[in-house]
N, C-alpha and C. Protein backbone atom coordinates (compact mmCIF):
# COMPACT_ATOMS: atom_id res chain seq x y z
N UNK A 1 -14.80 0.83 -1.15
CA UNK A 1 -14.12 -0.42 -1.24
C UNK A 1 -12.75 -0.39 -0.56
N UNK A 2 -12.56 1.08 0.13
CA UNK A 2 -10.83 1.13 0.79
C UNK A 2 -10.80 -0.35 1.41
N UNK A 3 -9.99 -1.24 1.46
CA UNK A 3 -9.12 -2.20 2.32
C UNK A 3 -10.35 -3.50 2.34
N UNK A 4 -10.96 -3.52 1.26
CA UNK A 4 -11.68 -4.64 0.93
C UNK A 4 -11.00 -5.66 0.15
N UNK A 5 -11.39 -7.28 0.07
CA UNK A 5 -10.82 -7.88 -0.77
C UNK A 5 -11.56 -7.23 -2.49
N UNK A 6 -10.37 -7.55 -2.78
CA UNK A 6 -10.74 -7.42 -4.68
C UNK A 6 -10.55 -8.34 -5.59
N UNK A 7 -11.52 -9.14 -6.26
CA UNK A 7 -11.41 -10.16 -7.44
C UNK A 7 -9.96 -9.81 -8.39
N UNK A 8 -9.41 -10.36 -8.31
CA UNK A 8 -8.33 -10.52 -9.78
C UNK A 8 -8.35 -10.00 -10.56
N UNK A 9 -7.92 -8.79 -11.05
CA UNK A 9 -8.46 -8.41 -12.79
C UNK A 9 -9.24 -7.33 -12.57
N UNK A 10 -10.23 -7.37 -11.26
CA UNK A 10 -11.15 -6.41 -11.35
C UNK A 10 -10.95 -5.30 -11.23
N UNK A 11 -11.01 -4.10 -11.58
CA UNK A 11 -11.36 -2.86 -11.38
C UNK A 11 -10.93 -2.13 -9.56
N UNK A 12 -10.48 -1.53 -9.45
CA UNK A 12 -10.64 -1.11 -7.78
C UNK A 12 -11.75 0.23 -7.59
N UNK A 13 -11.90 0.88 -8.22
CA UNK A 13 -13.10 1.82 -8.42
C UNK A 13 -13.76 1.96 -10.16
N UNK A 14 -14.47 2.14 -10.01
CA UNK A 14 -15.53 2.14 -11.34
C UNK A 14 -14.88 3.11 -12.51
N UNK A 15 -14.64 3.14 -13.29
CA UNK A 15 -13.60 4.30 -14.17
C UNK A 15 -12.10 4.11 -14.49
N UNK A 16 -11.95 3.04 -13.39
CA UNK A 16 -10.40 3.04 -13.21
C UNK A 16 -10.08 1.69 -14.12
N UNK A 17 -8.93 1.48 -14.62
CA UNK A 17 -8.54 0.27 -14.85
C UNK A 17 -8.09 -1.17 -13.50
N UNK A 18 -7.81 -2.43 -13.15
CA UNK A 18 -7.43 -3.09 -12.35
C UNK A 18 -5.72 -2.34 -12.29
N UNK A 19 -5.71 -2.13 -10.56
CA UNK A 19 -4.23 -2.40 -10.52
C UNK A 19 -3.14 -2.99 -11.67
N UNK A 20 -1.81 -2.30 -11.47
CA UNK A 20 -0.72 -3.51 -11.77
C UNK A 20 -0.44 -4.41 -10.70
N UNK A 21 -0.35 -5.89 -11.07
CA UNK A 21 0.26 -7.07 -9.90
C UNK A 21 1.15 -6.12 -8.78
N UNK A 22 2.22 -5.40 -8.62
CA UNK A 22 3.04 -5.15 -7.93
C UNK A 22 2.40 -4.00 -6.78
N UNK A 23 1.42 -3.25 -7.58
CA UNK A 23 0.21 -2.76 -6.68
C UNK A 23 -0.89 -2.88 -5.98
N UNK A 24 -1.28 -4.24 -6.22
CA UNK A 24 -2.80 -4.59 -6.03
C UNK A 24 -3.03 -4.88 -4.87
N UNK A 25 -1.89 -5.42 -3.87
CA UNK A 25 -1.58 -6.10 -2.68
C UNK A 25 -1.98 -4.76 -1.87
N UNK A 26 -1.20 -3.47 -2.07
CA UNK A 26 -1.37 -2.74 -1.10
C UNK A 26 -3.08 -2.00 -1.23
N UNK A 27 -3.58 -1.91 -3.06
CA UNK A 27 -4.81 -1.37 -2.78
C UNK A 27 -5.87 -2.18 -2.59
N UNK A 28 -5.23 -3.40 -2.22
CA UNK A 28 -6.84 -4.10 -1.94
C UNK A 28 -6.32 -4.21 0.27
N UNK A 29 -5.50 -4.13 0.24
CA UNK A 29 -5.14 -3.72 1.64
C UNK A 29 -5.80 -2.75 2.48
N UNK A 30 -4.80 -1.22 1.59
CA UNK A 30 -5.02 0.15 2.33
C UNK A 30 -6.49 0.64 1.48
N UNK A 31 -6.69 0.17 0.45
CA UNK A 31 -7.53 0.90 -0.36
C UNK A 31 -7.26 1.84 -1.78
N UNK A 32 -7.38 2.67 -2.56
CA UNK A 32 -6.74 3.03 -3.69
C UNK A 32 -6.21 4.30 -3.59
N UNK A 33 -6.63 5.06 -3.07
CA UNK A 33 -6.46 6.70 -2.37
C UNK A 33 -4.93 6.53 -0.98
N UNK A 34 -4.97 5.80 -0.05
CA UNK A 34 -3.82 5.55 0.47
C UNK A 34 -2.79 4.86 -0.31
N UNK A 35 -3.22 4.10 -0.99
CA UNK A 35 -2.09 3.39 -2.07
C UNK A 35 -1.46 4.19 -2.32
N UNK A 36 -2.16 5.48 -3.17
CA UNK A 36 -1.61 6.38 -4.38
C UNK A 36 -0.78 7.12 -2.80
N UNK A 37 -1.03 7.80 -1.60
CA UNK A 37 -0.40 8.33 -0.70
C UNK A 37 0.76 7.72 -0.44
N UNK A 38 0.75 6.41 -0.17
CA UNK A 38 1.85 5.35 0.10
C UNK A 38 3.20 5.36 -0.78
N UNK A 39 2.76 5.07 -2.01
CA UNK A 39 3.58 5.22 -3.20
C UNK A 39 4.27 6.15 -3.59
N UNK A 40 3.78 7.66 -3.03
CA UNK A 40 4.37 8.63 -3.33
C UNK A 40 5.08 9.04 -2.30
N UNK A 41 5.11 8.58 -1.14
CA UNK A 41 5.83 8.92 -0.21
C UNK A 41 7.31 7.66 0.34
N UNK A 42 6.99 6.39 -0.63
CA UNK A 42 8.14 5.65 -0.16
C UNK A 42 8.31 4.40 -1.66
N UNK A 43 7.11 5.10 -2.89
CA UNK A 43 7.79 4.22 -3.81
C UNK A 43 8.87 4.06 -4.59
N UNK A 44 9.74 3.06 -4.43
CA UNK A 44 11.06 2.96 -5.03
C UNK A 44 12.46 2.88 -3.69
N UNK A 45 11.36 2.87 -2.81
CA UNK A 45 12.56 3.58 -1.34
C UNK A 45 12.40 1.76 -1.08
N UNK A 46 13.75 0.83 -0.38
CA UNK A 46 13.79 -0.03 0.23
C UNK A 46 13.41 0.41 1.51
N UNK A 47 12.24 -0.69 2.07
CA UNK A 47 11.41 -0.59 3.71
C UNK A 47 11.03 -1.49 3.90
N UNK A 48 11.57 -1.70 5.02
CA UNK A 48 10.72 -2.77 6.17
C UNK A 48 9.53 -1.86 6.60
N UNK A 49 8.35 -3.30 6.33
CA UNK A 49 7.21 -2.45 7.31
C UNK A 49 7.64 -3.04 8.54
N UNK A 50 7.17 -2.33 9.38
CA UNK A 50 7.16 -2.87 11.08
C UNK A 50 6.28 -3.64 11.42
N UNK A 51 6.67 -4.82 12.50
CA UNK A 51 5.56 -5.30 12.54
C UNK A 51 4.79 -4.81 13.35
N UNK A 52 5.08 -3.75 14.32
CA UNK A 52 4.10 -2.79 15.10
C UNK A 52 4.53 -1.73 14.98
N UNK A 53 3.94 -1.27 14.11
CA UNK A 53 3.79 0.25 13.58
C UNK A 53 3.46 1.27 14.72
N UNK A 54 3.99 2.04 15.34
CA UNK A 54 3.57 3.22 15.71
C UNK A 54 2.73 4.00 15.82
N UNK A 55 1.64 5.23 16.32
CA UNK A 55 1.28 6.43 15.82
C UNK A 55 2.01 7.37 15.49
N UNK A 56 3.28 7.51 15.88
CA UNK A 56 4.15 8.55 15.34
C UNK A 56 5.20 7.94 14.22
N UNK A 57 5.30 6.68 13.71
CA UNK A 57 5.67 6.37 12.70
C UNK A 57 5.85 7.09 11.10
N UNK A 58 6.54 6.91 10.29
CA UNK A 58 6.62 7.59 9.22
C UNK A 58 5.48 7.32 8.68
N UNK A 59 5.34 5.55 8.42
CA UNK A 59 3.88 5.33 7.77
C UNK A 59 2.68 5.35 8.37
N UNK A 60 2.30 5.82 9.56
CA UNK A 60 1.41 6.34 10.41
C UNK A 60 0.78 7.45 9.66
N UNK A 61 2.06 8.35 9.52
CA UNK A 61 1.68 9.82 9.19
C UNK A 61 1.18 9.40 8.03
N UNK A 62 1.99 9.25 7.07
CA UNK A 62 1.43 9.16 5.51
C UNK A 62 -0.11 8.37 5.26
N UNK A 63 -0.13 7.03 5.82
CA UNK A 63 -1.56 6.39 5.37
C UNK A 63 -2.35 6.14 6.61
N UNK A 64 -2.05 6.28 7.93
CA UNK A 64 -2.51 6.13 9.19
C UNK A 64 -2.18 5.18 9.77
N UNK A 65 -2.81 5.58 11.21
CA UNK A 65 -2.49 4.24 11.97
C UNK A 65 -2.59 2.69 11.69
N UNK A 66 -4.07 2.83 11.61
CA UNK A 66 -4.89 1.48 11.17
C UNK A 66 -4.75 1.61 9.89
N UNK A 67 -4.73 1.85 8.75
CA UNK A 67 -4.04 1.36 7.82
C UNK A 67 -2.80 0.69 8.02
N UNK A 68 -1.73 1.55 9.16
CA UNK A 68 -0.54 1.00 8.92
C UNK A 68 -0.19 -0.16 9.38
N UNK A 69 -1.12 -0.78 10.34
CA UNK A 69 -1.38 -1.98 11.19
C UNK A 69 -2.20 -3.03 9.71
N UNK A 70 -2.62 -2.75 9.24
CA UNK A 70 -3.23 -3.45 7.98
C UNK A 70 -1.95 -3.80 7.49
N UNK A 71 -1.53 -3.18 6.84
CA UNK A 71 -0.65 -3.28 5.70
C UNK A 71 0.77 -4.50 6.90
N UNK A 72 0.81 -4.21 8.06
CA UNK A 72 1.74 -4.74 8.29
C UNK A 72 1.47 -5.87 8.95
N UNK A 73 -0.05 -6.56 8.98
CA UNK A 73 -0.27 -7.40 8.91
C UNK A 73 -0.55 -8.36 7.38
N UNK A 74 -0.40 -7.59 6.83
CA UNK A 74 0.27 -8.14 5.33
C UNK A 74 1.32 -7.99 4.83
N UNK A 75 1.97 -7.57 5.40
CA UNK A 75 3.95 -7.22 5.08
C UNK A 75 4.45 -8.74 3.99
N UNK A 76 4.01 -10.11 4.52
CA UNK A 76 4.54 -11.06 3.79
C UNK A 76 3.77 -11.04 2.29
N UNK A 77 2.69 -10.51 1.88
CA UNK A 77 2.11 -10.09 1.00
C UNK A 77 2.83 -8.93 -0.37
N UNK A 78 3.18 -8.34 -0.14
CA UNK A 78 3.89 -7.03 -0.52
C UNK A 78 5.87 -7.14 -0.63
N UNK A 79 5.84 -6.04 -1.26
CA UNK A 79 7.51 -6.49 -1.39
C UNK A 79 8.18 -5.19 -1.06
N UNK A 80 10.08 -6.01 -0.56
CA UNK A 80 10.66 -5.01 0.01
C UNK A 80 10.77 -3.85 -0.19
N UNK A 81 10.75 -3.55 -1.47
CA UNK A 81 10.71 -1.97 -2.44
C UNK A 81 9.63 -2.00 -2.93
N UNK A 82 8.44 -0.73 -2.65
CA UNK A 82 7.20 -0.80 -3.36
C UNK A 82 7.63 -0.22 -4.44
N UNK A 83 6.84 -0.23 -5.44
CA UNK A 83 7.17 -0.02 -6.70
C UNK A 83 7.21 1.24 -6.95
N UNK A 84 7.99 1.87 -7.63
CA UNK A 84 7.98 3.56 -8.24
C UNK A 84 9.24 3.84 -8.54
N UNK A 85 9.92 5.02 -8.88
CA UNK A 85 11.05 5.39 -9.46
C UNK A 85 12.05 5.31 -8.56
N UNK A 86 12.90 4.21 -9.22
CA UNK A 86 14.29 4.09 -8.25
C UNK A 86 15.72 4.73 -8.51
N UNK A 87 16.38 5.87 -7.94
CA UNK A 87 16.82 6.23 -8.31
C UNK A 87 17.12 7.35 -8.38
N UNK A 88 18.08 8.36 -8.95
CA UNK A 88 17.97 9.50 -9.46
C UNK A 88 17.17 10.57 -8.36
């Protein structure tokens, strides 16, 4: 189901609970496995996505190219600080 649409509420893999709202944007985007990559590499960090992402880009490396072209064709979707520990 990586970078498929996902019903509201629903589940993103079988076992799992639905996203939180502030997440759901990027795993119904990148998928749930790049999400969790994404998040750990820039959640809580203020970022502009680009609107043409790179291959040698930061978020290239972390979730890929074409992911990163996904996601930044949803940039108005998603928010300036992805969610995670800010701070400290």
């Amino acid at each position: 189901m990586p970078g498929g649409e996902q019903e509201k509420g629903k589940p993103i893999a079988r076992g799992y609970p639905p996203p939180p709202a502030q997440v759901a944007v990027y795993a119904d985007v990148i998928g749930p496995a790049r999400t969790v990559d994404f998040l750990l590499a820039f959640g809580g960090a203020e970022m502009a996505i680009p609107k043409s992402p790179g291959k040698n880009s930061m978020l290239a490396h972390v979730i890929g190219i074409e992911n990163a072209r996904k996601l930044s064709a949803n940039a108005h979707r998603s928010q300036a600080c992805p969610p995670g520990e800010r701070g400290g």
